[in-house]
C-alpha atoms as a PDB file:
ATOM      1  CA  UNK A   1       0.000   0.000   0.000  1.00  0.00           C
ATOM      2  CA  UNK A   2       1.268   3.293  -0.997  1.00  0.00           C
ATOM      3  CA  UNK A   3       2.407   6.391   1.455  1.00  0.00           C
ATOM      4  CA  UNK A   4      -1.012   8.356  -0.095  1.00  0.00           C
ATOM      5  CA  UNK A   5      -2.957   5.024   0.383  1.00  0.00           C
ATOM      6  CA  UNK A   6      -2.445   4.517   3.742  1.00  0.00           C
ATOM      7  CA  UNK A   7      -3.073   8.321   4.469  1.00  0.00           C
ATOM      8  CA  UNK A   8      -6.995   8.404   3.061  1.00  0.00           C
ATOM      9  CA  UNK A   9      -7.463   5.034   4.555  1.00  0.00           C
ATOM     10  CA  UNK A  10      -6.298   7.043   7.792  1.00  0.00           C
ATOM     11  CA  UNK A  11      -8.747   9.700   7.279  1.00  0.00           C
ATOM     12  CA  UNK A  12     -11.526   6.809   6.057  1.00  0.00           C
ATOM     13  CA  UNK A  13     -11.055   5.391   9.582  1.00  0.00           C
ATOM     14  CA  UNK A  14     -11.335   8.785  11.366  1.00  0.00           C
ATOM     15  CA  UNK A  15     -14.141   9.920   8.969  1.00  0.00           C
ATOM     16  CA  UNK A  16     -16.120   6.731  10.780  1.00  0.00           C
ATOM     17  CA  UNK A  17     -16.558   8.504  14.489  1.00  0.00           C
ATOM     18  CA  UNK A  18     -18.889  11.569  15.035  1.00  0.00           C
ATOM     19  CA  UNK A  19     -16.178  12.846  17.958  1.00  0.00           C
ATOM     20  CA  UNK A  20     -13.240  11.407  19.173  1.00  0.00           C
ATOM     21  CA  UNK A  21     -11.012  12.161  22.194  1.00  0.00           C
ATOM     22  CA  UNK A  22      -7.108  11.954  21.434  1.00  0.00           C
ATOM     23  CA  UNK A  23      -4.143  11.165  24.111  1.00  0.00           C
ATOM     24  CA  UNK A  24      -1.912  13.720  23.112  1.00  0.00           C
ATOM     25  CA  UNK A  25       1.349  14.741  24.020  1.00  0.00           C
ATOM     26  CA  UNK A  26       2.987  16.942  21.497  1.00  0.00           C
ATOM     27  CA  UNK A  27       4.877  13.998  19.965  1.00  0.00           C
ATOM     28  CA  UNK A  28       5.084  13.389  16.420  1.00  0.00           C
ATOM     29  CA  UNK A  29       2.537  10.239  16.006  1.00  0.00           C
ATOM     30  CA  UNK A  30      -0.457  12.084  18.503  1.00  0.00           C
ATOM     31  CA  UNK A  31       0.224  15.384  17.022  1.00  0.00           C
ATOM     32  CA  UNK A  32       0.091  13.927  13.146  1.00  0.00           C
ATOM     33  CA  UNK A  33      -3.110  12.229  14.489  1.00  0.00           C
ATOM     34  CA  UNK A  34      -4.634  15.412  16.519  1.00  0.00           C
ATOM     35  CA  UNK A  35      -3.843  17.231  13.022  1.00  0.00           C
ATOM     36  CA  UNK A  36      -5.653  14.608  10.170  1.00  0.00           C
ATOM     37  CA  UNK A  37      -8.880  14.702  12.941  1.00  0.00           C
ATOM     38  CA  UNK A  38      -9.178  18.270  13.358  1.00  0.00           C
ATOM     39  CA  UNK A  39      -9.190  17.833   9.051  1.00  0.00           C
ATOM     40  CA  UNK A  40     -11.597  15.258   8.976  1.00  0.00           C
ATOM     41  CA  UNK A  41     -14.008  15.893  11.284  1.00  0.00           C
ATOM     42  CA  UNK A  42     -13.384  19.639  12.299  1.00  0.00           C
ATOM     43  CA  UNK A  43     -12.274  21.123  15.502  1.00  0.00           C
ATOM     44  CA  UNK A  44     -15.746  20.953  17.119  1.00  0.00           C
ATOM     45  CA  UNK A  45     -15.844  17.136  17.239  1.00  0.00           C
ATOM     46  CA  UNK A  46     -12.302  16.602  18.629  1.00  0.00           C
ATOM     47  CA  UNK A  47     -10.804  16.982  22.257  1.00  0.00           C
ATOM     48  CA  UNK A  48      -7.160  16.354  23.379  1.00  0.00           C
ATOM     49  CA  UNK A  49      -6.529  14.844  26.653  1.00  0.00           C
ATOM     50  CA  UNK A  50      -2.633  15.808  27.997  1.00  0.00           C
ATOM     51  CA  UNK A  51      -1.569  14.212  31.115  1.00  0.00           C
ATOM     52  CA  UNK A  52       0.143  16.172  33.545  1.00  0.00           C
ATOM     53  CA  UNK A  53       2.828  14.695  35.129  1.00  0.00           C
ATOM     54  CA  UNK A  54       6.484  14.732  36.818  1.00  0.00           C
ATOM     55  CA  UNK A  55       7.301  12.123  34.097  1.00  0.00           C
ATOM     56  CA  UNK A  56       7.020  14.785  31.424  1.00  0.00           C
ATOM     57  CA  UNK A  57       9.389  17.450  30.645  1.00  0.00           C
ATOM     58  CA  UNK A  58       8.000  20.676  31.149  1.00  0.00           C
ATOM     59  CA  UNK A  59       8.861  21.950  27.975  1.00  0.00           C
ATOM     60  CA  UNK A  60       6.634  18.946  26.151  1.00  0.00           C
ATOM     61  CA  UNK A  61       3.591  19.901  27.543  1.00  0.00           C
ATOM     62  CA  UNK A  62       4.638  23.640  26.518  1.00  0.00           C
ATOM     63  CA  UNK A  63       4.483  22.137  23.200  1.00  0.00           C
ATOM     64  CA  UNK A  64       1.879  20.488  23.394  1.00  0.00           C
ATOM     65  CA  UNK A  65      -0.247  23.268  24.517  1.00  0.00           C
ATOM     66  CA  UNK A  66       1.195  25.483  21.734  1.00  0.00           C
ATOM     67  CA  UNK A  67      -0.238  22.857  19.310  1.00  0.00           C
ATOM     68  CA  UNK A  68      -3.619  22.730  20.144  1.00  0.00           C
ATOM     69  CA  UNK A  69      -3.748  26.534  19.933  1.00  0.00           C
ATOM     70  CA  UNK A  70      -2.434  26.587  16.598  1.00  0.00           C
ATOM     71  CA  UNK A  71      -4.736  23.949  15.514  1.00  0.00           C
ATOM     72  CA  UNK A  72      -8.228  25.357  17.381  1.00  0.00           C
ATOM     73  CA  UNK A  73      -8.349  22.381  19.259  1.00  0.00           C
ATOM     74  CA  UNK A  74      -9.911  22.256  22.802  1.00  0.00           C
ATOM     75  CA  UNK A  75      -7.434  20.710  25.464  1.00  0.00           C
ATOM     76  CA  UNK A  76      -7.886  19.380  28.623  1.00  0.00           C
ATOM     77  CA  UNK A  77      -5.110  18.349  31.229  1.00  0.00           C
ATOM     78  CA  UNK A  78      -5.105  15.822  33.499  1.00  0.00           C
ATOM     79  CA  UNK A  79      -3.110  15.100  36.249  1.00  0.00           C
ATOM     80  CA  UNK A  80      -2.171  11.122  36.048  1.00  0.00           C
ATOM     81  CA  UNK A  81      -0.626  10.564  39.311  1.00  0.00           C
ATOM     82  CA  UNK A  82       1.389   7.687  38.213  1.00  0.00           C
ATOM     83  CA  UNK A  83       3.865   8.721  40.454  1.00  0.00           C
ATOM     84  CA  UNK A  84       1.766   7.115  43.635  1.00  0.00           C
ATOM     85  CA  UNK A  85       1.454   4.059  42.782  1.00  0.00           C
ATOM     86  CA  UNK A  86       3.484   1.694  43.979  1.00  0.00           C
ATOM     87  CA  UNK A  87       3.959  -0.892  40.732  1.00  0.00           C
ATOM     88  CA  UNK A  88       5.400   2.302  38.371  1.00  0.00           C
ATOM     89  CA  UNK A  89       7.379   3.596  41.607  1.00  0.00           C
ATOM     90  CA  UNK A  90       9.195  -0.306  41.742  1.00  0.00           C
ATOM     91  CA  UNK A  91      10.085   0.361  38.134  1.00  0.00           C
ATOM     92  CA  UNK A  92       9.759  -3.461  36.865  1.00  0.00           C
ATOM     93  CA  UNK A  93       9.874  -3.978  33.229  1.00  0.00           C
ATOM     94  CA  UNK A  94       6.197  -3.809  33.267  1.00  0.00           C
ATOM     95  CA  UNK A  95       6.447  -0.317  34.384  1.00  0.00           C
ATOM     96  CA  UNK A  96       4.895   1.232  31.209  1.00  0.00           C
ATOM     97  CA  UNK A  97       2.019  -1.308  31.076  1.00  0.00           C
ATOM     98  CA  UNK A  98       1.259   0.202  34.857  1.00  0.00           C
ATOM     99  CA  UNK A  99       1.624   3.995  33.947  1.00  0.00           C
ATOM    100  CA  UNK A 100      -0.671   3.612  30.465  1.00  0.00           C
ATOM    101  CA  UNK A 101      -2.975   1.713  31.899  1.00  0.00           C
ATOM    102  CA  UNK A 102      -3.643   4.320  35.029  1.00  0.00           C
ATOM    103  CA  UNK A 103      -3.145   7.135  32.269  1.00  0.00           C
ATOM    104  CA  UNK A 104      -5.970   5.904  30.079  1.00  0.00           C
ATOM    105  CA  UNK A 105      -8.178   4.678  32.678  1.00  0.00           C
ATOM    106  CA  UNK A 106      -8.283   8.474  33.448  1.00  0.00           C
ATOM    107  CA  UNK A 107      -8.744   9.691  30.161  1.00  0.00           C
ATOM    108  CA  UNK A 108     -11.903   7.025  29.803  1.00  0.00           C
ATOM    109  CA  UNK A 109     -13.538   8.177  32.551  1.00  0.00           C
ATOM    110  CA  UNK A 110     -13.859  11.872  31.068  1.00  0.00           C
ATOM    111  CA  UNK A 111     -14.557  10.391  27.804  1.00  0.00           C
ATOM    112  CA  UNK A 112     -18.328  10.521  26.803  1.00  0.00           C
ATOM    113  CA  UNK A 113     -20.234   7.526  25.915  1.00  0.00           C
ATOM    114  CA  UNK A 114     -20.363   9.070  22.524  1.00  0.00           C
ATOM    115  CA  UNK A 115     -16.896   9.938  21.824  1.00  0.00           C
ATOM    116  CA  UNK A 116     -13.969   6.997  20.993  1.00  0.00           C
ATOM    117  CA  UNK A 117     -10.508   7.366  22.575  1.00  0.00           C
ATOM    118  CA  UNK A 118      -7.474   7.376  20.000  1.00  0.00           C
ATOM    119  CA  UNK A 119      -4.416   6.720  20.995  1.00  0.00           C
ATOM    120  CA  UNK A 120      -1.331   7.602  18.316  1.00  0.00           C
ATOM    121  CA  UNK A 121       0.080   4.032  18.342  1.00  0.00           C
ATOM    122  CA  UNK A 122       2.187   3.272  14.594  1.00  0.00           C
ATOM    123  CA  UNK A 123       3.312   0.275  12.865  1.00  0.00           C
ATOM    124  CA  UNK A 124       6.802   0.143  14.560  1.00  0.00           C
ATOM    125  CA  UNK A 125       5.623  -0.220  17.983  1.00  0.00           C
ATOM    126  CA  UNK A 126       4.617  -3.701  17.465  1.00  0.00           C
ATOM    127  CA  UNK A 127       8.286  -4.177  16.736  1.00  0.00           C
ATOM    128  CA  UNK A 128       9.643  -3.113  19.960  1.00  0.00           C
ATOM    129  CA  UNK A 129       9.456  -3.582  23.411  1.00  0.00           C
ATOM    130  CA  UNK A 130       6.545  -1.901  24.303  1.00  0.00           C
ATOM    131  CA  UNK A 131       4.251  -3.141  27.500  1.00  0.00           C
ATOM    132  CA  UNK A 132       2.152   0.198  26.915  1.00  0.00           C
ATOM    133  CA  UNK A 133       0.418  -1.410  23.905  1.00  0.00           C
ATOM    134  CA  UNK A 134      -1.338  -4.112  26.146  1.00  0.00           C
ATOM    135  CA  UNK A 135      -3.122  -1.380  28.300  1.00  0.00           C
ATOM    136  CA  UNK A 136      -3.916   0.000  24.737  1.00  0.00           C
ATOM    137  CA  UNK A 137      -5.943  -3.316  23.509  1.00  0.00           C
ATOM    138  CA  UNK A 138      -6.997  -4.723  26.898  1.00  0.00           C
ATOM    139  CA  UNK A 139      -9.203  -1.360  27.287  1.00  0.00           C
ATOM    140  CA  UNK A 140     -10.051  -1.155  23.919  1.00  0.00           C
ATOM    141  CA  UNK A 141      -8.176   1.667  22.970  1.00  0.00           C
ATOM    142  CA  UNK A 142      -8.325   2.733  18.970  1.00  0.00           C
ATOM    143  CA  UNK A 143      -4.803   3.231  17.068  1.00  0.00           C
ATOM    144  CA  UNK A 144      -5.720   4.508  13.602  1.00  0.00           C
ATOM    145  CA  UNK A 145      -2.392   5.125  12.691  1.00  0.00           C
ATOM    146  CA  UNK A 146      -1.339   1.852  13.616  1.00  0.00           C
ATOM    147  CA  UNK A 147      -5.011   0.616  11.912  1.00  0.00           C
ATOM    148  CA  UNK A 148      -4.098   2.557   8.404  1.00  0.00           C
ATOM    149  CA  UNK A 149      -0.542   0.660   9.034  1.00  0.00           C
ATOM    150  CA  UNK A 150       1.750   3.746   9.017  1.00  0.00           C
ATOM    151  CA  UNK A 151       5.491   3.272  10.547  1.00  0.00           C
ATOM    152  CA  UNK A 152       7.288   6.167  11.940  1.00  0.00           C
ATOM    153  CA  UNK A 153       9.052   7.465   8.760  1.00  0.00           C
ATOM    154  CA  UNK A 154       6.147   7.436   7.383  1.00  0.00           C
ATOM    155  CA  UNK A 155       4.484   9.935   9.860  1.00  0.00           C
ATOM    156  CA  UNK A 156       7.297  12.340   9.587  1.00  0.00           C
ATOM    157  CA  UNK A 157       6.978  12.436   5.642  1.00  0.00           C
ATOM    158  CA  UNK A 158       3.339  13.194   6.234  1.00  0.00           C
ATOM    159  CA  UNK A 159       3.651  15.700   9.160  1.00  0.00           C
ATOM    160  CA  UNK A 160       6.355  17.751   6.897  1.00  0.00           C
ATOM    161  CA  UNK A 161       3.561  17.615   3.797  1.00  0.00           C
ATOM    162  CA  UNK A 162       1.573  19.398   6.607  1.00  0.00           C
ATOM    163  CA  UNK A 163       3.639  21.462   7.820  1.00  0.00           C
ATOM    164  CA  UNK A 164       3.919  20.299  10.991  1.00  0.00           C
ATOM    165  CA  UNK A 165       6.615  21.600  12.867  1.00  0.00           C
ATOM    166  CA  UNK A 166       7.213  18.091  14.626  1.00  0.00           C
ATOM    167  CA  UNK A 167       8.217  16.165  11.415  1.00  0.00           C
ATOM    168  CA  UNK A 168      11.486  15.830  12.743  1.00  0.00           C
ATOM    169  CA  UNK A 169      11.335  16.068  16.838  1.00  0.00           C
ATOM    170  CA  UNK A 170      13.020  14.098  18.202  1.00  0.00           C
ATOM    171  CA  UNK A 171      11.186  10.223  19.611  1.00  0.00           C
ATOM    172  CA  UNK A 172       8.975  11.179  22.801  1.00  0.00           C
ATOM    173  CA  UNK A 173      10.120   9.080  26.116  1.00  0.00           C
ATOM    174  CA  UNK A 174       8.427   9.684  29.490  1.00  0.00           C
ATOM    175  CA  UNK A 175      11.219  10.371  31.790  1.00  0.00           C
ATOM    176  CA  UNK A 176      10.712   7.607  33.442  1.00  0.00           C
ATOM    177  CA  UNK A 177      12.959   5.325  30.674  1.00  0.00           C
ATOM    178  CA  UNK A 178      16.017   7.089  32.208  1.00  0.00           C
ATOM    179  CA  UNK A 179      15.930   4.691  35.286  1.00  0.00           C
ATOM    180  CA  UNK A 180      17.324   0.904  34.998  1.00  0.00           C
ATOM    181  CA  UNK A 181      14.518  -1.475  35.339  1.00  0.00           C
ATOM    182  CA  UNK A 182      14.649  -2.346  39.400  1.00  0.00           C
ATOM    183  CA  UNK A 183      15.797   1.718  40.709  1.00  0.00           C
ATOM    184  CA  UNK A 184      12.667   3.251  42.364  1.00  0.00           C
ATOM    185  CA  UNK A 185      11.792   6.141  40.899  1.00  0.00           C
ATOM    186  CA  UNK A 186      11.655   9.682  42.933  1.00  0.00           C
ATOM    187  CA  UNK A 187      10.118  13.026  42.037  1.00  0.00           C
ATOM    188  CA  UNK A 188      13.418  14.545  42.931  1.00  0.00           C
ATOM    189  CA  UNK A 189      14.966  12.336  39.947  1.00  0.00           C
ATOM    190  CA  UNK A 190      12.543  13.204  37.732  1.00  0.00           C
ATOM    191  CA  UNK A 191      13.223  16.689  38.412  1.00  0.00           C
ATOM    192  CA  UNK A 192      16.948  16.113  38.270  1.00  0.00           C
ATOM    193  CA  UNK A 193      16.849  14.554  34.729  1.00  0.00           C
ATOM    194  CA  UNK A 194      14.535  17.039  33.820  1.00  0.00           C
ATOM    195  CA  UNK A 195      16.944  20.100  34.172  1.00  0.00           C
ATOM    196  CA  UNK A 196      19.861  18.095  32.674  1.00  0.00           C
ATOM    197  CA  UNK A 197      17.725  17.114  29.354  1.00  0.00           C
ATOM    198  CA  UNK A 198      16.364  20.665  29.319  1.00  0.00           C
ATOM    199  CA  UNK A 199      19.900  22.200  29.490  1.00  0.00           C
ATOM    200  CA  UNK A 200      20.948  19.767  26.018  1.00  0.00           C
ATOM    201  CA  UNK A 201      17.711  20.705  24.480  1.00  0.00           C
ATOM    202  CA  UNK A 202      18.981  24.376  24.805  1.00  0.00           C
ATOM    203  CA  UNK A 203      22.219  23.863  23.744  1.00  0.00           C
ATOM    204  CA  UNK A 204      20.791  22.814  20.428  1.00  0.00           C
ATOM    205  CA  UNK A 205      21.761  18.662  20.774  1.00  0.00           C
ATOM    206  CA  UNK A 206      18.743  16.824  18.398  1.00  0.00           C
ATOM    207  CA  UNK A 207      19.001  13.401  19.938  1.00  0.00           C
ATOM    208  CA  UNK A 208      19.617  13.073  23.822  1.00  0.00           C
ATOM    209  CA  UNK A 209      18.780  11.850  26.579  1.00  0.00           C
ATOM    210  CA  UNK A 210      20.290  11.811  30.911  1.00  0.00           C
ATOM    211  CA  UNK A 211      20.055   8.089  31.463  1.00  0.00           C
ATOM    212  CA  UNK A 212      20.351   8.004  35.722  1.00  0.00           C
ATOM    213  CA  UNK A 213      21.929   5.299  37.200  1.00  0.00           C
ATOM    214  CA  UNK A 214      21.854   6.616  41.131  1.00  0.00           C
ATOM    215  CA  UNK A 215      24.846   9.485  40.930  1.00  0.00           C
ATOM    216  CA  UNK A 216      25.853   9.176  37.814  1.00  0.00           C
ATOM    217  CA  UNK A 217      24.283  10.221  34.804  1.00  0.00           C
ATOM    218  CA  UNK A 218      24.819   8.408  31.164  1.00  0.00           C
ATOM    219  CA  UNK A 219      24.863  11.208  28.820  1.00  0.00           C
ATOM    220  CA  UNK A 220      23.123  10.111  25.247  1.00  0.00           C
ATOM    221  CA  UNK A 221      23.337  12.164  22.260  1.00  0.00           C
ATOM    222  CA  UNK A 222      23.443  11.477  18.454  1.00  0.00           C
ATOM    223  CA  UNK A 223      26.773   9.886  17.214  1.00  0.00           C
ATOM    224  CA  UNK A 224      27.199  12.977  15.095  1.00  0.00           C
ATOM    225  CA  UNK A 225      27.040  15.130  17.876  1.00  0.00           C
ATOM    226  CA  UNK A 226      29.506  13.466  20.001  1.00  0.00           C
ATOM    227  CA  UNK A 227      32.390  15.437  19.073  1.00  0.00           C
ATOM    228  CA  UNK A 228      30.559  19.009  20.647  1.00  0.00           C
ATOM    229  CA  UNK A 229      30.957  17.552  23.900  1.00  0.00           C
ATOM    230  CA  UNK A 230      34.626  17.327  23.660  1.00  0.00           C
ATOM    231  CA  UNK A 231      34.650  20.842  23.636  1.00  0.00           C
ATOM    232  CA  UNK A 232      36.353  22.139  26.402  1.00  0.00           C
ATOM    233  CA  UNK A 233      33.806  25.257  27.135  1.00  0.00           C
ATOM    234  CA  UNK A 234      30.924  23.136  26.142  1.00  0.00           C
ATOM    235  CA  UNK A 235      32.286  20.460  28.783  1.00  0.00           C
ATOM    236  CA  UNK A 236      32.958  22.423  31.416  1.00  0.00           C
ATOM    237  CA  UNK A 237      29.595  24.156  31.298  1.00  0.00           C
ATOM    238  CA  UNK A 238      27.742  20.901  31.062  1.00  0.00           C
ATOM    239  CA  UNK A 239      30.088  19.414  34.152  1.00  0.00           C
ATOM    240  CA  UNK A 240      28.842  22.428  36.333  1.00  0.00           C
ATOM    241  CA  UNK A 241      24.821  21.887  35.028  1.00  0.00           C
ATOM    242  CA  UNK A 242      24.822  18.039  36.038  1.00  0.00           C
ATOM    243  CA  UNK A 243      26.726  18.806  39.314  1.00  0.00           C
ATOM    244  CA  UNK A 244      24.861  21.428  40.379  1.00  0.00           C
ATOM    245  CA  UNK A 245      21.638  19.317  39.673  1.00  0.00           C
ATOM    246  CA  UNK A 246      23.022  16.717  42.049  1.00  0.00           C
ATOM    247  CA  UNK A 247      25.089  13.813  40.015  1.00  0.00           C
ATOM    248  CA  UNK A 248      28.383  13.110  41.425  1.00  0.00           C
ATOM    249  CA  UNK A 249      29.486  11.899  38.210  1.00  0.00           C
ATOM    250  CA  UNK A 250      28.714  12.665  34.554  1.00  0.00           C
ATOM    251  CA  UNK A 251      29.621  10.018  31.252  1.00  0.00           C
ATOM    252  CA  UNK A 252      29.584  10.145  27.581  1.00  0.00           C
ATOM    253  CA  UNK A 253      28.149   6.592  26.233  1.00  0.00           C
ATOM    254  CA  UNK A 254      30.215   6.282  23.395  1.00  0.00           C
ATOM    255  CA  UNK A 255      27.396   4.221  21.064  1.00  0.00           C
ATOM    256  CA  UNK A 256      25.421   7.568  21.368  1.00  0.00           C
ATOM    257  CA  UNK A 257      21.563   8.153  21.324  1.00  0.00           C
ATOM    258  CA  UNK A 258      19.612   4.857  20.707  1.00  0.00           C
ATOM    259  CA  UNK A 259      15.711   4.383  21.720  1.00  0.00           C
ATOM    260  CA  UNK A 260      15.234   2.217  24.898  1.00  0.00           C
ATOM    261  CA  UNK A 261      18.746   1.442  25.322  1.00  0.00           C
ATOM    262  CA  UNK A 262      17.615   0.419  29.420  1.00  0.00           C
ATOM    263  CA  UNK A 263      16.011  -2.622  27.703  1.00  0.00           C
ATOM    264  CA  UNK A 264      19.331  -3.796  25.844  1.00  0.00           C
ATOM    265  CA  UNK A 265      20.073  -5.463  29.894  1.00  0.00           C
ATOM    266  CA  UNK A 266      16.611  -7.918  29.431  1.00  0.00           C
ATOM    267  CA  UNK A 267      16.533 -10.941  28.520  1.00  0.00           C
ATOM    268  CA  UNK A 268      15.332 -12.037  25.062  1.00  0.00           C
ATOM    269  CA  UNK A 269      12.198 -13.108  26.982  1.00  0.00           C
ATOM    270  CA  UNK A 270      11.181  -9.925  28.737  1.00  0.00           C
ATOM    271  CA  UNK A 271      11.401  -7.948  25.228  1.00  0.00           C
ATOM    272  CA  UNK A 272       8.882  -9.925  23.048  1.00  0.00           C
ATOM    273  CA  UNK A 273       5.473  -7.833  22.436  1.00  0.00           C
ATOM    274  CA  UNK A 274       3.511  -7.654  25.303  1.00  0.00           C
END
């Protein structure tokens, strides 16, 4: 099936609900899918749901929020409170299967009996890792971009014919996929990670990500973007940041930015599809 195929059969699905409510972040797959809705079935008959949370970087839901306004689309935030309960906290490999389903279970109970709730599931996440997706089926949770069978490339070549300005954002992670499976996960981590991925965001890095193993934090960046950070100014600056934000001690991983890199430790057995 061809690229423009798979995009009306994306707005055939969508053209099949009267309203739909969409979890949206700001990321490229919820924000290509908040977009083709607002399209198809106009602003009225849409709704985002953003969860508020300590797992998200501040500047995401900035995004996010910036989105919606430049679309017309109401949004509603939610406070998801993943944070209190006690299976996410133990970070197991299940964690994400945990968080979704407490995330969604929120966003259903807001959702009308009318409405459907869309999630922006695509093709590749069947190929990964990803205990999210079984919250997403057992509740009965709608993926039309996984539906119209759209990978990830495939979204970003659509969201640039739109003029999207997140063709080419970076992958969304929760903070939470900083931690190695089996560390409990704090507020005050969160935070710390936070203010450490913030200040590489601002230094212009494209790829990155603070991977926290207790003091020390696993700096991630793209393999082309390795060499800034053996810039002495550059280095020293980012040495004071990570300090001053509480890590003893600060590393380069020398294979550079790669997606889910804490699951690379699991066993073959943990990492088939949930």
């Amino acid at each position: 099936m061809s690229l423009e195929q798979k995009y009306l059969q994306l707005q055939k699905l969508l053209s099949e609900f009267k309203s739909v409510v969409i979890a949206f972040s700001g990321g490229v797959d919820s924000t290509l899918l908040l977009k083709v809705a607002c399209d198809t079935l106009g602003v009225d008959q849409v709704l985002a749901l953003t969860a508020r949370s300590p797992i998200f970087p501040s500047y995401e839901l900035d995004q996010s929020e910036q989105l919606a306004r430049e679309f017309g689309v109401r949004q509603h935030f939610i406070e998801s409170g993943e944070i209190q309960l006690p299976d996410f906290v133990e970070n197991s490999p299940q964690r994400c299967y945990y968080c979704k389903q407490n995330m969604l279970n929120l966003f259903l109970q807001i959702t009308s009996s009318t409405d459907i709730l869309l999630d922006g599931s695509n093709l590749d996440d069947q190929n990964d890792f990803r205990p999210g997706r079984k919250a997403v089926t057992t509740l009965g949770i709608r993926s039309p971009l996984l539906e119209a069978k759209l990978g990830k490339d495939e979204i970003r070549v659509l969201s640039r014919r739109l003029h999207l300005s997140t063709w080419n954002k970076q992958p969304f992670a929760c903070l939470a996929t900083r931690f190695p499976y089996g560390t409990s996960i704090t507020i005050k981590q969160l935070q710390q990670v936070d203010k450490c991925e913030e200040w590489l965001r601002l230094q212009g890095f494209s790829a990155y990500r603070v991977r926290c193993h207790d003091q020390l934090a696993r700096i991630e960046v793209g393999a082309d973007e390795i060499s800034r950070l053996l810039d002495s100014t550059l280095r020293d600056k980012l040495l004071k940041t990570f300090k001053d934000n509480g890590f003893d001690y600060v590393t380069l991983d020398l294979q550079g930015y790669r997606s889910g890199s804490m699951n690379e430790v699991l066993p073959a057995t943990n990492t088939l599809k949930s």
